[in-house]
Protein backbone atom coordinates (compact mmCIF):
# COMPACT_ATOMS: atom_id res chain seq x y z
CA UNK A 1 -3.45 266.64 51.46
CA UNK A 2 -1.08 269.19 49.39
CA UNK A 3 1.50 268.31 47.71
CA UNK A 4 4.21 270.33 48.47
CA UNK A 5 7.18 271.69 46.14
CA UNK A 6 9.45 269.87 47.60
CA UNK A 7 7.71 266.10 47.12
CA UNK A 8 8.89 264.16 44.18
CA UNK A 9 8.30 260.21 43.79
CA UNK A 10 11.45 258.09 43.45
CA UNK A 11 10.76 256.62 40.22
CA UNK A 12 6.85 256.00 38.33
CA UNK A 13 4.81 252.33 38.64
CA UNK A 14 6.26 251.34 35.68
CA UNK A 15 9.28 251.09 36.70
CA UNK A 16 8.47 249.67 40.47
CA UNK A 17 6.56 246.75 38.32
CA UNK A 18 9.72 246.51 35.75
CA UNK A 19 11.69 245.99 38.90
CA UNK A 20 9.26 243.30 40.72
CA UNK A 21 9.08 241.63 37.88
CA UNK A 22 12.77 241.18 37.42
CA UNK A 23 12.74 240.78 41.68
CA UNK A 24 10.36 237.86 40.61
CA UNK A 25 12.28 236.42 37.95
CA UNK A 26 15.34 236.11 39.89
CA UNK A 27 13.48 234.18 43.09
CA UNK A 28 12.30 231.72 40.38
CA UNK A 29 15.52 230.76 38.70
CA UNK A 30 17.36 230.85 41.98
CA UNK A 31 14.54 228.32 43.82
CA UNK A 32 14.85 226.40 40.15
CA UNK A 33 18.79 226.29 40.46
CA UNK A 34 18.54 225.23 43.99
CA UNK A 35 15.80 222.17 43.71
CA UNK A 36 17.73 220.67 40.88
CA UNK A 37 21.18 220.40 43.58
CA UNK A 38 18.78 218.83 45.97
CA UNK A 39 17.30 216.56 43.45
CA UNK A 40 21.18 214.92 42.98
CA UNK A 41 21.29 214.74 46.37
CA UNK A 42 18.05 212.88 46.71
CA UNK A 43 19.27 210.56 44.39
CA UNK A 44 23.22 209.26 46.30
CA UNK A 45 20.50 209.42 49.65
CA UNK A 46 18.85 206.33 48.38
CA UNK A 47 21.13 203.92 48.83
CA UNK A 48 21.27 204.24 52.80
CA UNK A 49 17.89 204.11 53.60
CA UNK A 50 16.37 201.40 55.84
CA UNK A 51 12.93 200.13 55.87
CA UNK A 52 10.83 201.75 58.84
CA UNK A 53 7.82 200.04 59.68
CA UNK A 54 4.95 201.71 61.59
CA UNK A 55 3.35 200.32 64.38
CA UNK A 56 -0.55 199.27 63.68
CA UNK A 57 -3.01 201.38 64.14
CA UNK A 58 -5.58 200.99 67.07
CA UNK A 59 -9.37 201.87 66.65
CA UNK A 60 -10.28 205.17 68.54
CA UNK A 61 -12.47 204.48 71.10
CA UNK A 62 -16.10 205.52 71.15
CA UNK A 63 -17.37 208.73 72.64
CA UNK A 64 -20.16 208.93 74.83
CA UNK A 65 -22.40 210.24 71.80
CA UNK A 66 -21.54 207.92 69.16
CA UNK A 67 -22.03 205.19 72.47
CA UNK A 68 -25.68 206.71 72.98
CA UNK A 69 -26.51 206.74 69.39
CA UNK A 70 -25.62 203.67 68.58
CA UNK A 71 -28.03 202.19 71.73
CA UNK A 72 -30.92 204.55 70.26
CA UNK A 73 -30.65 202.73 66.61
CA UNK A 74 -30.71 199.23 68.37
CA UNK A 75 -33.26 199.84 70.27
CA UNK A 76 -35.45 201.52 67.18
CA UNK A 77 -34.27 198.65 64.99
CA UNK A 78 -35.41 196.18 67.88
CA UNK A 79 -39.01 197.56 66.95
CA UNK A 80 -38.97 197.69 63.40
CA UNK A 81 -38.23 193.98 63.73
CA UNK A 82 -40.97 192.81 65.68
């Protein structure tokens, strides 16, 4: 495709990476700034917790495969001992 007289880029790569990097410096100090304010707050939070216990855990139930299998292995082990 041509280009025509009239197309000029905004500004060269260099300069869009010189900008994305300083785009990318920014988001880092700001999300660095902003964890160390929730870090205090962690901190006072501690004092109201309560303990929360979790109920036990049940075993799953077998499937119909693992059920199956587990008949098949008996009954080869049933031979291998006799």
């Amino acid at each position: 495709m041509p280009i025509t007289k009239h197309h000029k880029k905004k500004y060269p790569n260099s300069e869009w990476v010189r900008r994305r990097n300083i785009r990318r410096m920014t988001q880092r100090l700001a999300s660095k700034l902003g964890t160390s304010d929730t870090a205090e707050a962690t901190v006072h939070s501690k004092d109201n917790l309560e303990e929360v216990r979790s109920t036990s855990v049940k075993p799953k139930q077998k499937g119909l495969w693992q059920r199956s299998m587990g008949a098949i292995k008996r009954a080869f082990a049933a031979k291998r001992g006799s």
